[in-house]
C-alpha atoms as a PDB file:
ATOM      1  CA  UNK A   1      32.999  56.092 -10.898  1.00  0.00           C
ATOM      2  CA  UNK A   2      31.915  56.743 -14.228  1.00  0.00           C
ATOM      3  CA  UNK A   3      31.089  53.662 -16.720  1.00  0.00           C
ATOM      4  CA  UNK A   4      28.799  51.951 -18.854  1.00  0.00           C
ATOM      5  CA  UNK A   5      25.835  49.176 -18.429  1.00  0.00           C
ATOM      6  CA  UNK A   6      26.873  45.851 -17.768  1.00  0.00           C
ATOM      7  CA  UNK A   7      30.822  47.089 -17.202  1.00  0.00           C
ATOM      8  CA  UNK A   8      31.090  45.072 -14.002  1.00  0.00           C
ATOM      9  CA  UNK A   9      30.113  48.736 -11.952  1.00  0.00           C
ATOM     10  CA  UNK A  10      27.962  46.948  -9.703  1.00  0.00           C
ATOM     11  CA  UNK A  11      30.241  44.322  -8.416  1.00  0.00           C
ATOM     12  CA  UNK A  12      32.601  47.458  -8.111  1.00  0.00           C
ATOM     13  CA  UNK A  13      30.119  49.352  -6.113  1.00  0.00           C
ATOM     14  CA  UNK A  14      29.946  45.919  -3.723  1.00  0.00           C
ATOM     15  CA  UNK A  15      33.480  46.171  -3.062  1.00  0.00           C
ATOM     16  CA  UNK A  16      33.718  49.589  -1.901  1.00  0.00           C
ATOM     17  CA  UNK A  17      30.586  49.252   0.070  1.00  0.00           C
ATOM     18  CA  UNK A  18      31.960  46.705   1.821  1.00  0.00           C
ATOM     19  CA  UNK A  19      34.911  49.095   3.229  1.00  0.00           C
ATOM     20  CA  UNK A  20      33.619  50.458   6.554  1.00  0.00           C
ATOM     21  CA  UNK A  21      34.434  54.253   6.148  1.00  0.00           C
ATOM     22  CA  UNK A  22      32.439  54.206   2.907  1.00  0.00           C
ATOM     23  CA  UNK A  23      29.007  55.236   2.033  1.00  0.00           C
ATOM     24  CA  UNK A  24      28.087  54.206  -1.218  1.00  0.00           C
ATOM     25  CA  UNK A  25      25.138  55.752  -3.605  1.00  0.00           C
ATOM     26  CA  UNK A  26      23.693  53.582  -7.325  1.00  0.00           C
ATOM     27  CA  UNK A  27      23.191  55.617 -10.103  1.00  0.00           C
ATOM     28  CA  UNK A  28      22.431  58.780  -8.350  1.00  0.00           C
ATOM     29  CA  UNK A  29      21.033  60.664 -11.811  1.00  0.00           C
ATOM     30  CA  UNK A  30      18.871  57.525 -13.412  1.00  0.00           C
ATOM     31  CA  UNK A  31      15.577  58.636 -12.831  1.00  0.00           C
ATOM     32  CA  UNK A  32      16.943  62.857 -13.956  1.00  0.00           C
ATOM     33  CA  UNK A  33      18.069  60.975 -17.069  1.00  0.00           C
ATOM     34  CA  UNK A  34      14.771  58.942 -17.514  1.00  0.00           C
ATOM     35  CA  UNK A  35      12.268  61.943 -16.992  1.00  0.00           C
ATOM     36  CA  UNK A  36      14.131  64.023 -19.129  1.00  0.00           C
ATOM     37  CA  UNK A  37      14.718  61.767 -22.045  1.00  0.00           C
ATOM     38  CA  UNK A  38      11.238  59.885 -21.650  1.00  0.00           C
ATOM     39  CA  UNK A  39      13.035  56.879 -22.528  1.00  0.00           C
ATOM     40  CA  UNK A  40      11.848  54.008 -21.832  1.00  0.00           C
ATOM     41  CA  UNK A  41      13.667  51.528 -19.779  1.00  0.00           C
ATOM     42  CA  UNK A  42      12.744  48.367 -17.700  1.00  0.00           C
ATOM     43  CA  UNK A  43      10.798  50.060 -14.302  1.00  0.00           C
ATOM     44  CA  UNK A  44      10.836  53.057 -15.333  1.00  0.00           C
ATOM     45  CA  UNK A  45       8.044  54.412 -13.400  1.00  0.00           C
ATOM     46  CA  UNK A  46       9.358  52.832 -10.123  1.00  0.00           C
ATOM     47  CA  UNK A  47      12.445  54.467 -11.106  1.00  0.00           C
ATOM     48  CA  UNK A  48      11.936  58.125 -11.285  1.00  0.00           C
ATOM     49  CA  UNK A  49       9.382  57.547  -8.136  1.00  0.00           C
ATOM     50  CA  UNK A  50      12.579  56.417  -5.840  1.00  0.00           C
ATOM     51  CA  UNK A  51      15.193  59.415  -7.217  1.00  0.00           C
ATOM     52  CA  UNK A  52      15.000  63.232  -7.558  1.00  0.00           C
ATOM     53  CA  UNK A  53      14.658  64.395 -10.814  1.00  0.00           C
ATOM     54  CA  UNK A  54      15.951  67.930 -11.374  1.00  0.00           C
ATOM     55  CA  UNK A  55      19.227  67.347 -12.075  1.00  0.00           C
ATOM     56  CA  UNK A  56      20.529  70.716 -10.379  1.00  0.00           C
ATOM     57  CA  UNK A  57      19.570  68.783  -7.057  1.00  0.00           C
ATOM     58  CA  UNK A  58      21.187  65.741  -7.771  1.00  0.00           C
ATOM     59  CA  UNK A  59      24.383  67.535  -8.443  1.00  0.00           C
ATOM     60  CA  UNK A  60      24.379  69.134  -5.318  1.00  0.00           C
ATOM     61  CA  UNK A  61      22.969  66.264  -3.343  1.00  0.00           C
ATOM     62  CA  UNK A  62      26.413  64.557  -5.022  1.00  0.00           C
ATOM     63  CA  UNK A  63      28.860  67.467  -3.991  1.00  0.00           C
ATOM     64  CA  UNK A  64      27.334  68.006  -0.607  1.00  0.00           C
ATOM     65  CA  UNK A  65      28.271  66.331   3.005  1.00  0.00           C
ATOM     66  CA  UNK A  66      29.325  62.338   2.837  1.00  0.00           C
ATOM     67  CA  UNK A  67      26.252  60.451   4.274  1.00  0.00           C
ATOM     68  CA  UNK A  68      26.356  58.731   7.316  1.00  0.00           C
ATOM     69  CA  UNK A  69      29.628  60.836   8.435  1.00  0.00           C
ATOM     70  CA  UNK A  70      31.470  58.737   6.738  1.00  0.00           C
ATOM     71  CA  UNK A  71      35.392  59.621   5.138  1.00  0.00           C
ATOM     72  CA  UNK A  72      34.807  58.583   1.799  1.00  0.00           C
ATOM     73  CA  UNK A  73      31.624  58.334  -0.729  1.00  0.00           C
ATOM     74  CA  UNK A  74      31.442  56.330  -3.534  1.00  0.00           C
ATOM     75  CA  UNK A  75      29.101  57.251  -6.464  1.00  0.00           C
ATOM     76  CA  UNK A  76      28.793  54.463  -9.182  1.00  0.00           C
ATOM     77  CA  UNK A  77      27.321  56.779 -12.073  1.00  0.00           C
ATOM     78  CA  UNK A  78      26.118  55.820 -15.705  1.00  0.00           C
ATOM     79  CA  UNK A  79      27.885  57.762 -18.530  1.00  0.00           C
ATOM     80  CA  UNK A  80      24.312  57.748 -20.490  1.00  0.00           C
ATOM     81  CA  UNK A  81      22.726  59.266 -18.079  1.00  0.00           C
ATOM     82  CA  UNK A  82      24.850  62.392 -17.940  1.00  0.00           C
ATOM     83  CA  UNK A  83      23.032  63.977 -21.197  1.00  0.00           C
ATOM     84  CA  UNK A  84      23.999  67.282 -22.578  1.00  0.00           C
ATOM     85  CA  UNK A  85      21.278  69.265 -21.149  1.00  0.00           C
ATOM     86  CA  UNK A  86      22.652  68.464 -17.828  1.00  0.00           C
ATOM     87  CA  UNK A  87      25.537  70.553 -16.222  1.00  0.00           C
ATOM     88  CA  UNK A  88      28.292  69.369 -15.223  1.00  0.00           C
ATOM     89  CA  UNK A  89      30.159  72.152 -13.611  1.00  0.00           C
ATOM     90  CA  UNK A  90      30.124  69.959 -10.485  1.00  0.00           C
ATOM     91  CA  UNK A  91      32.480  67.256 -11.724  1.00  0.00           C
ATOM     92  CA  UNK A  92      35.293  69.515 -10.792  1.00  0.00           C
ATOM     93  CA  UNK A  93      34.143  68.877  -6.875  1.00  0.00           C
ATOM     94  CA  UNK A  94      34.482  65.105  -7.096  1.00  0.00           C
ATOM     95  CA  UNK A  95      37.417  62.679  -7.475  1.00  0.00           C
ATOM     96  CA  UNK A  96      36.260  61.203 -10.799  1.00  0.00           C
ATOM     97  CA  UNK A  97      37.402  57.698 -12.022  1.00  0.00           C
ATOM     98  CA  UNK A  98      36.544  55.711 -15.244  1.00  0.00           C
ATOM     99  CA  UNK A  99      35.365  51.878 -15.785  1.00  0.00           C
ATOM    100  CA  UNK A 100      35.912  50.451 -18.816  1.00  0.00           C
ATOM    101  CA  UNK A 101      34.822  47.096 -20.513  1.00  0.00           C
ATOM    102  CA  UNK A 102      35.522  45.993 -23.765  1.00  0.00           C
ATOM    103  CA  UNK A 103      32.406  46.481 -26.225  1.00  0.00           C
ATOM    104  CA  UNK A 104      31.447  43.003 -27.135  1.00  0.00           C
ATOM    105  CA  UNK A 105      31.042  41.855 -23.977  1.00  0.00           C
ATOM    106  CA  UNK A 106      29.176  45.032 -22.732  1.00  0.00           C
ATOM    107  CA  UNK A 107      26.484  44.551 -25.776  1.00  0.00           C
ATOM    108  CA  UNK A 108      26.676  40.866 -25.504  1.00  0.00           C
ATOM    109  CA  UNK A 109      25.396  41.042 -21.593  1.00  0.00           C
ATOM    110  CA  UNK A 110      23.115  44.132 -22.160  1.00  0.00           C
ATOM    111  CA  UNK A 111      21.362  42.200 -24.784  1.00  0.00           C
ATOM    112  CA  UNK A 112      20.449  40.252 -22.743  1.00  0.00           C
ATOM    113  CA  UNK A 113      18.209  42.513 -20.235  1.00  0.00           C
ATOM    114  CA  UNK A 114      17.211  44.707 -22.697  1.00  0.00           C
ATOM    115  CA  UNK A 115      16.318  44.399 -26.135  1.00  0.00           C
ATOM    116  CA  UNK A 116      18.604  45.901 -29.132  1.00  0.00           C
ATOM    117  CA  UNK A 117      20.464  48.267 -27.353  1.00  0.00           C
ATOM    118  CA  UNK A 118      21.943  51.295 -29.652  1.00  0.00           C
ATOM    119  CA  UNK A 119      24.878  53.566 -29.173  1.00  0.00           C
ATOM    120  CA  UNK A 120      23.545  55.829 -27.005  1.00  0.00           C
ATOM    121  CA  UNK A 121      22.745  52.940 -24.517  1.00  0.00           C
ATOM    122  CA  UNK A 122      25.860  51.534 -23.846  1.00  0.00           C
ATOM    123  CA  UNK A 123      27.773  54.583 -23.136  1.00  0.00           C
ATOM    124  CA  UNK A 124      30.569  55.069 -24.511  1.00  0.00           C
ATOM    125  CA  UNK A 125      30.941  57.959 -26.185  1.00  0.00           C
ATOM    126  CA  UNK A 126      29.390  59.831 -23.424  1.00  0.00           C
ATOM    127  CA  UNK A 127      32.581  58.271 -21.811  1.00  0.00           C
ATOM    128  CA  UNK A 128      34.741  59.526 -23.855  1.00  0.00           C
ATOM    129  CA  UNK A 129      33.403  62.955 -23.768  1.00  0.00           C
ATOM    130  CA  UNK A 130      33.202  62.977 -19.931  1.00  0.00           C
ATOM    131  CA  UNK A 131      36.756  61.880 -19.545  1.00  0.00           C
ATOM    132  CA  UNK A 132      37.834  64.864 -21.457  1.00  0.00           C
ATOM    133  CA  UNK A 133      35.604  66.919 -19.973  1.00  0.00           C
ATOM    134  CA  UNK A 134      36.970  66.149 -16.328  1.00  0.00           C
ATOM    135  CA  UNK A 135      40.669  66.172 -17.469  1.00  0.00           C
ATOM    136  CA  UNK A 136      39.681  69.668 -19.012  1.00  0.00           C
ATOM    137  CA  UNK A 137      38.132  70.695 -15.345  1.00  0.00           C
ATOM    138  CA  UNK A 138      41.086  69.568 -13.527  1.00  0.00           C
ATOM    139  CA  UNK A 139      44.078  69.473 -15.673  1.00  0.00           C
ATOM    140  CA  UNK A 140      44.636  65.770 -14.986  1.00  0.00           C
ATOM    141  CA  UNK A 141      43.951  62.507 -17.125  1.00  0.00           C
ATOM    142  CA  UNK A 142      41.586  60.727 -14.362  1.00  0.00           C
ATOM    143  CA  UNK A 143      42.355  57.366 -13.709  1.00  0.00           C
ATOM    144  CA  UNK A 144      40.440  54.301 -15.648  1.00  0.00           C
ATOM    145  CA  UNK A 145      40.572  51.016 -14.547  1.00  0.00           C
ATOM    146  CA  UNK A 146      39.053  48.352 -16.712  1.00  0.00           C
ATOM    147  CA  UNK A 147      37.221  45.329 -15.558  1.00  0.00           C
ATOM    148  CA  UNK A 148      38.919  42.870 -17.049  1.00  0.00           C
ATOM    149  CA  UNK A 149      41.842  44.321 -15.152  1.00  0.00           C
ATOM    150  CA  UNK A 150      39.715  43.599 -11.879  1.00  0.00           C
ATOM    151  CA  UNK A 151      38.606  40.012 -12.545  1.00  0.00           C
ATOM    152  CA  UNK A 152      41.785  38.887 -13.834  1.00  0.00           C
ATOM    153  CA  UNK A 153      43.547  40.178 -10.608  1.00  0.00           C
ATOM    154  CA  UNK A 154      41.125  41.666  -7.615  1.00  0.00           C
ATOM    155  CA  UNK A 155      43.469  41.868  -5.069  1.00  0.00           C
ATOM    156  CA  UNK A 156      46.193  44.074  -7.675  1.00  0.00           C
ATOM    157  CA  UNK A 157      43.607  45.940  -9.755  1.00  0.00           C
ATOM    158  CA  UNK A 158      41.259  47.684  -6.507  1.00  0.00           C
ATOM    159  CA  UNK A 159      44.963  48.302  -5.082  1.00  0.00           C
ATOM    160  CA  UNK A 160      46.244  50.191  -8.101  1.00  0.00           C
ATOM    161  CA  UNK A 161      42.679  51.788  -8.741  1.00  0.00           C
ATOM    162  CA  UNK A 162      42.839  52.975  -4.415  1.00  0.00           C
ATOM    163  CA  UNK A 163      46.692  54.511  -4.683  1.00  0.00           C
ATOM    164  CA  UNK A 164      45.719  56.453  -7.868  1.00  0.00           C
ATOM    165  CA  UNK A 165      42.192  58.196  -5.567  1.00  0.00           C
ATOM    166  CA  UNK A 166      44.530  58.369  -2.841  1.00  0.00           C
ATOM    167  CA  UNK A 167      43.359  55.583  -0.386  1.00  0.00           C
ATOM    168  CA  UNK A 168      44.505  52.850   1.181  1.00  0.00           C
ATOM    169  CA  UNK A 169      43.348  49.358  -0.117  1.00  0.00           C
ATOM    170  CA  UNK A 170      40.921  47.081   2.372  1.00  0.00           C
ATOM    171  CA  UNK A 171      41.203  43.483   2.036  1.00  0.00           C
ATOM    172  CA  UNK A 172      37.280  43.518   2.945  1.00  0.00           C
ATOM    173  CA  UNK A 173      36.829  44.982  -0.939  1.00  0.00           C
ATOM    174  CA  UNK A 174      37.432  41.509  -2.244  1.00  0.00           C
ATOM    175  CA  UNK A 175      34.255  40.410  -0.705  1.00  0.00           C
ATOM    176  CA  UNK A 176      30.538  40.846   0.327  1.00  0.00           C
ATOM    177  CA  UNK A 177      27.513  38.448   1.144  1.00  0.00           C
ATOM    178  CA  UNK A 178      24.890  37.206  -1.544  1.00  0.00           C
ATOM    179  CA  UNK A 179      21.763  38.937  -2.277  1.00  0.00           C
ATOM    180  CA  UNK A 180      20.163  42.319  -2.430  1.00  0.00           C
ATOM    181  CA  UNK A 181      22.177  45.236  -0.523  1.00  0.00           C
ATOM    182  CA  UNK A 182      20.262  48.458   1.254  1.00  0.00           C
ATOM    183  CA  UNK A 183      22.355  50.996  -0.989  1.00  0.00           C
ATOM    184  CA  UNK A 184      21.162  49.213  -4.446  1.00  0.00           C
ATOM    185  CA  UNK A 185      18.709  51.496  -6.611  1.00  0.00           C
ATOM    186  CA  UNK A 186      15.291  50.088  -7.131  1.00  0.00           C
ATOM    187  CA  UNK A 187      16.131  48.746 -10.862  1.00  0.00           C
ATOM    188  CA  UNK A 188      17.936  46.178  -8.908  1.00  0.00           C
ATOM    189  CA  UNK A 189      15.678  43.331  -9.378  1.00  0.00           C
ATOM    190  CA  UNK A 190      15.596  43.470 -13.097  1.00  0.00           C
ATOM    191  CA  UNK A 191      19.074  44.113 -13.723  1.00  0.00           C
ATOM    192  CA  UNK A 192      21.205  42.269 -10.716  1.00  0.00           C
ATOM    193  CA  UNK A 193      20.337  38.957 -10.701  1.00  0.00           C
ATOM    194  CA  UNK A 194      23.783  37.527 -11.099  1.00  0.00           C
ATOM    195  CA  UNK A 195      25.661  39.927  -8.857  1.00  0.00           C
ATOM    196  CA  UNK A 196      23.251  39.187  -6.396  1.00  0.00           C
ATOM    197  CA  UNK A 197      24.530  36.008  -6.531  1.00  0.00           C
ATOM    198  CA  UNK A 198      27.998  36.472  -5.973  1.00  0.00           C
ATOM    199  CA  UNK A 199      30.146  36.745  -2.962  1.00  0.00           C
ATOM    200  CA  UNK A 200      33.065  38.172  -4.844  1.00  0.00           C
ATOM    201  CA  UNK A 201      34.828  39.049  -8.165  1.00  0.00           C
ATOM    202  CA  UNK A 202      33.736  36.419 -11.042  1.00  0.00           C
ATOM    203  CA  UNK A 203      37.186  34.927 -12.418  1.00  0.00           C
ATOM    204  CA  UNK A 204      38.948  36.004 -15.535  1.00  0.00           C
ATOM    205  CA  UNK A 205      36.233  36.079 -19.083  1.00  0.00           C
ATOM    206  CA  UNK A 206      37.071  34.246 -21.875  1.00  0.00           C
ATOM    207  CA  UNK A 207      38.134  35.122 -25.775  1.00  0.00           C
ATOM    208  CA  UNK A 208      35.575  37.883 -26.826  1.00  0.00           C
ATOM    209  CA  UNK A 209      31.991  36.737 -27.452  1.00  0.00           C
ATOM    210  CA  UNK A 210      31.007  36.427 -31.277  1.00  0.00           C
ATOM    211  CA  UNK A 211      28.517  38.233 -31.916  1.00  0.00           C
ATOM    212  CA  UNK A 212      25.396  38.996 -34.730  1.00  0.00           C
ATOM    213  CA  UNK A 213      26.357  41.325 -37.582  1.00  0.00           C
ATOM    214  CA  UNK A 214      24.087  44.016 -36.203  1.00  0.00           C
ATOM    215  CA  UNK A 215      25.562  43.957 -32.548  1.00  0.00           C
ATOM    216  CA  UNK A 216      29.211  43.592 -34.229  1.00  0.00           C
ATOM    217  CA  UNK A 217      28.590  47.402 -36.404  1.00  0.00           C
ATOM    218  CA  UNK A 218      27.874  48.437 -32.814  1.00  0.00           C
ATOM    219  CA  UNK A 219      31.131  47.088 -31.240  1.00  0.00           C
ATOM    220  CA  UNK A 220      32.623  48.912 -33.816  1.00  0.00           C
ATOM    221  CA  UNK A 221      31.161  52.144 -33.733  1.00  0.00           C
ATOM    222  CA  UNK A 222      31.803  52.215 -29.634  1.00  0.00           C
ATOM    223  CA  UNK A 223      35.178  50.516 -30.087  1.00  0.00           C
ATOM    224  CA  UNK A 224      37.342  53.805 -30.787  1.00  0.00           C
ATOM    225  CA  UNK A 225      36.013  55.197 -28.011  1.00  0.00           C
ATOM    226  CA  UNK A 226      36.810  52.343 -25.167  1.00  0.00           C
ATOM    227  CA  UNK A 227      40.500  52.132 -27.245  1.00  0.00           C
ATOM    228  CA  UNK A 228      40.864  55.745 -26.024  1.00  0.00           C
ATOM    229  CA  UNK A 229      40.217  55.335 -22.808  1.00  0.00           C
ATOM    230  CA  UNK A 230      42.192  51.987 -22.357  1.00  0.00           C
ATOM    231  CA  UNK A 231      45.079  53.666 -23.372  1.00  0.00           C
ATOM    232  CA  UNK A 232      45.016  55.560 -19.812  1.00  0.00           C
ATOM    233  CA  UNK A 233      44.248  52.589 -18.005  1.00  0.00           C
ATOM    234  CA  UNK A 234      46.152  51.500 -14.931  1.00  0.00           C
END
């Protein structure tokens, strides 16, 4: 699953965990992404400490056996973190899926963990270039499922989102128990804090934040990209 900061991908990554024949892996490239960049992000030392960083190995850690024997693996993966120096031959060996959010809230919430976030941060253009990238690798628009889509409607949204990967739907994806969880990455206590608190999809946002003129130009510089990618959404 391929999306964005703050575009609900953690929740997400709760609700397939919570299916019992699926392992479930958090942002298997950050720390590749962090040492090669040198960016500098909240934790970043603890970061690239708890994750491989050659991102050859990462690729093939991604494409290899499921862990834990289980039948199906999902991989909630950052669009920014996918920079150009990194190959991505091996997208063509996973089912690939797209999360979208609409810009304003994705800069309004990122704002709020880390300060002025640019273009680059928010991901999506990267987005938009991976999504042609994979339909280029398999010859097939992947599906994109935004997460408005899945907070207005759980229950209709993850069903949807399962028939288009080919799997069935589990009623136990509508749920999972408060706090921390063994699969999240080691960022998690900076950047969780109110999934942790949740037992379950938040209910339906509200009219589009307002926001400051420099966070607006922003919005609109990553808004024809999410507008592409909403126009394949389920």
């Amino acid at each position: 699953m391929w999306s964005g900061p703050r575009n609900l991908s953690t929740a997400l990554m709760y609700a397939f965990a919570s299916r019992p024949d699926c392992a479930t892996t958090d942002e298997p490239f950050y720390a590749a992404y962090l040492s090669a960049t040198g960016i500098d992000h909240p934790m970043r030392d603890k970061v690239i400490a708890s994750q491989p960083t050659d991102p050859a190995k990462v690729a093939a850690l991604c494409t290899g056996p499921n862990p834990n024997g289980k039948a199906h693996w999902y991989q909630k993966h950052m669009t920014l973190h996918m920079i150009p120096a990194f190959d991505r031959g091996f997208l063509k060996d996973l089912s690939n899926a797209f999360l979208i959010r609409h810009p304003a809230r994705v800069i309004a919430s990122y704002a709020k963990k880390r300060e002025a976030p640019t273009l680059a941060d928010i991901g999506f253009i990267q987005q938009a270039q991976l999504f042609d990238q994979v339909a280029d690798l398999t010859g097939t628009a992947p599906p994109v499922i935004a997460a408005e889509s899945i907070r207005a409607n759980p229950r209709a949204a993850l069903t949807q989102l399962c028939d288009a990967l080919d799997l069935s739907f589990d009623d136990a994806m509508l749920s999972w128990p408060a706090g921390p969880k063994p699969h999240d990455g080691v960022w998690a206590p900076h950047w969780y804090n109110a999934v942790h608190r949740s037992i379950g999809f938040e209910d339906p946002e509200g009219p589009l934040p307002d926001l400051p003129a420099d966070f607006q130009r922003l919005a609109d510089q990553a808004l024809p990209a999410y507008e592409r990618l909403a126009a394949h959404a389920i």
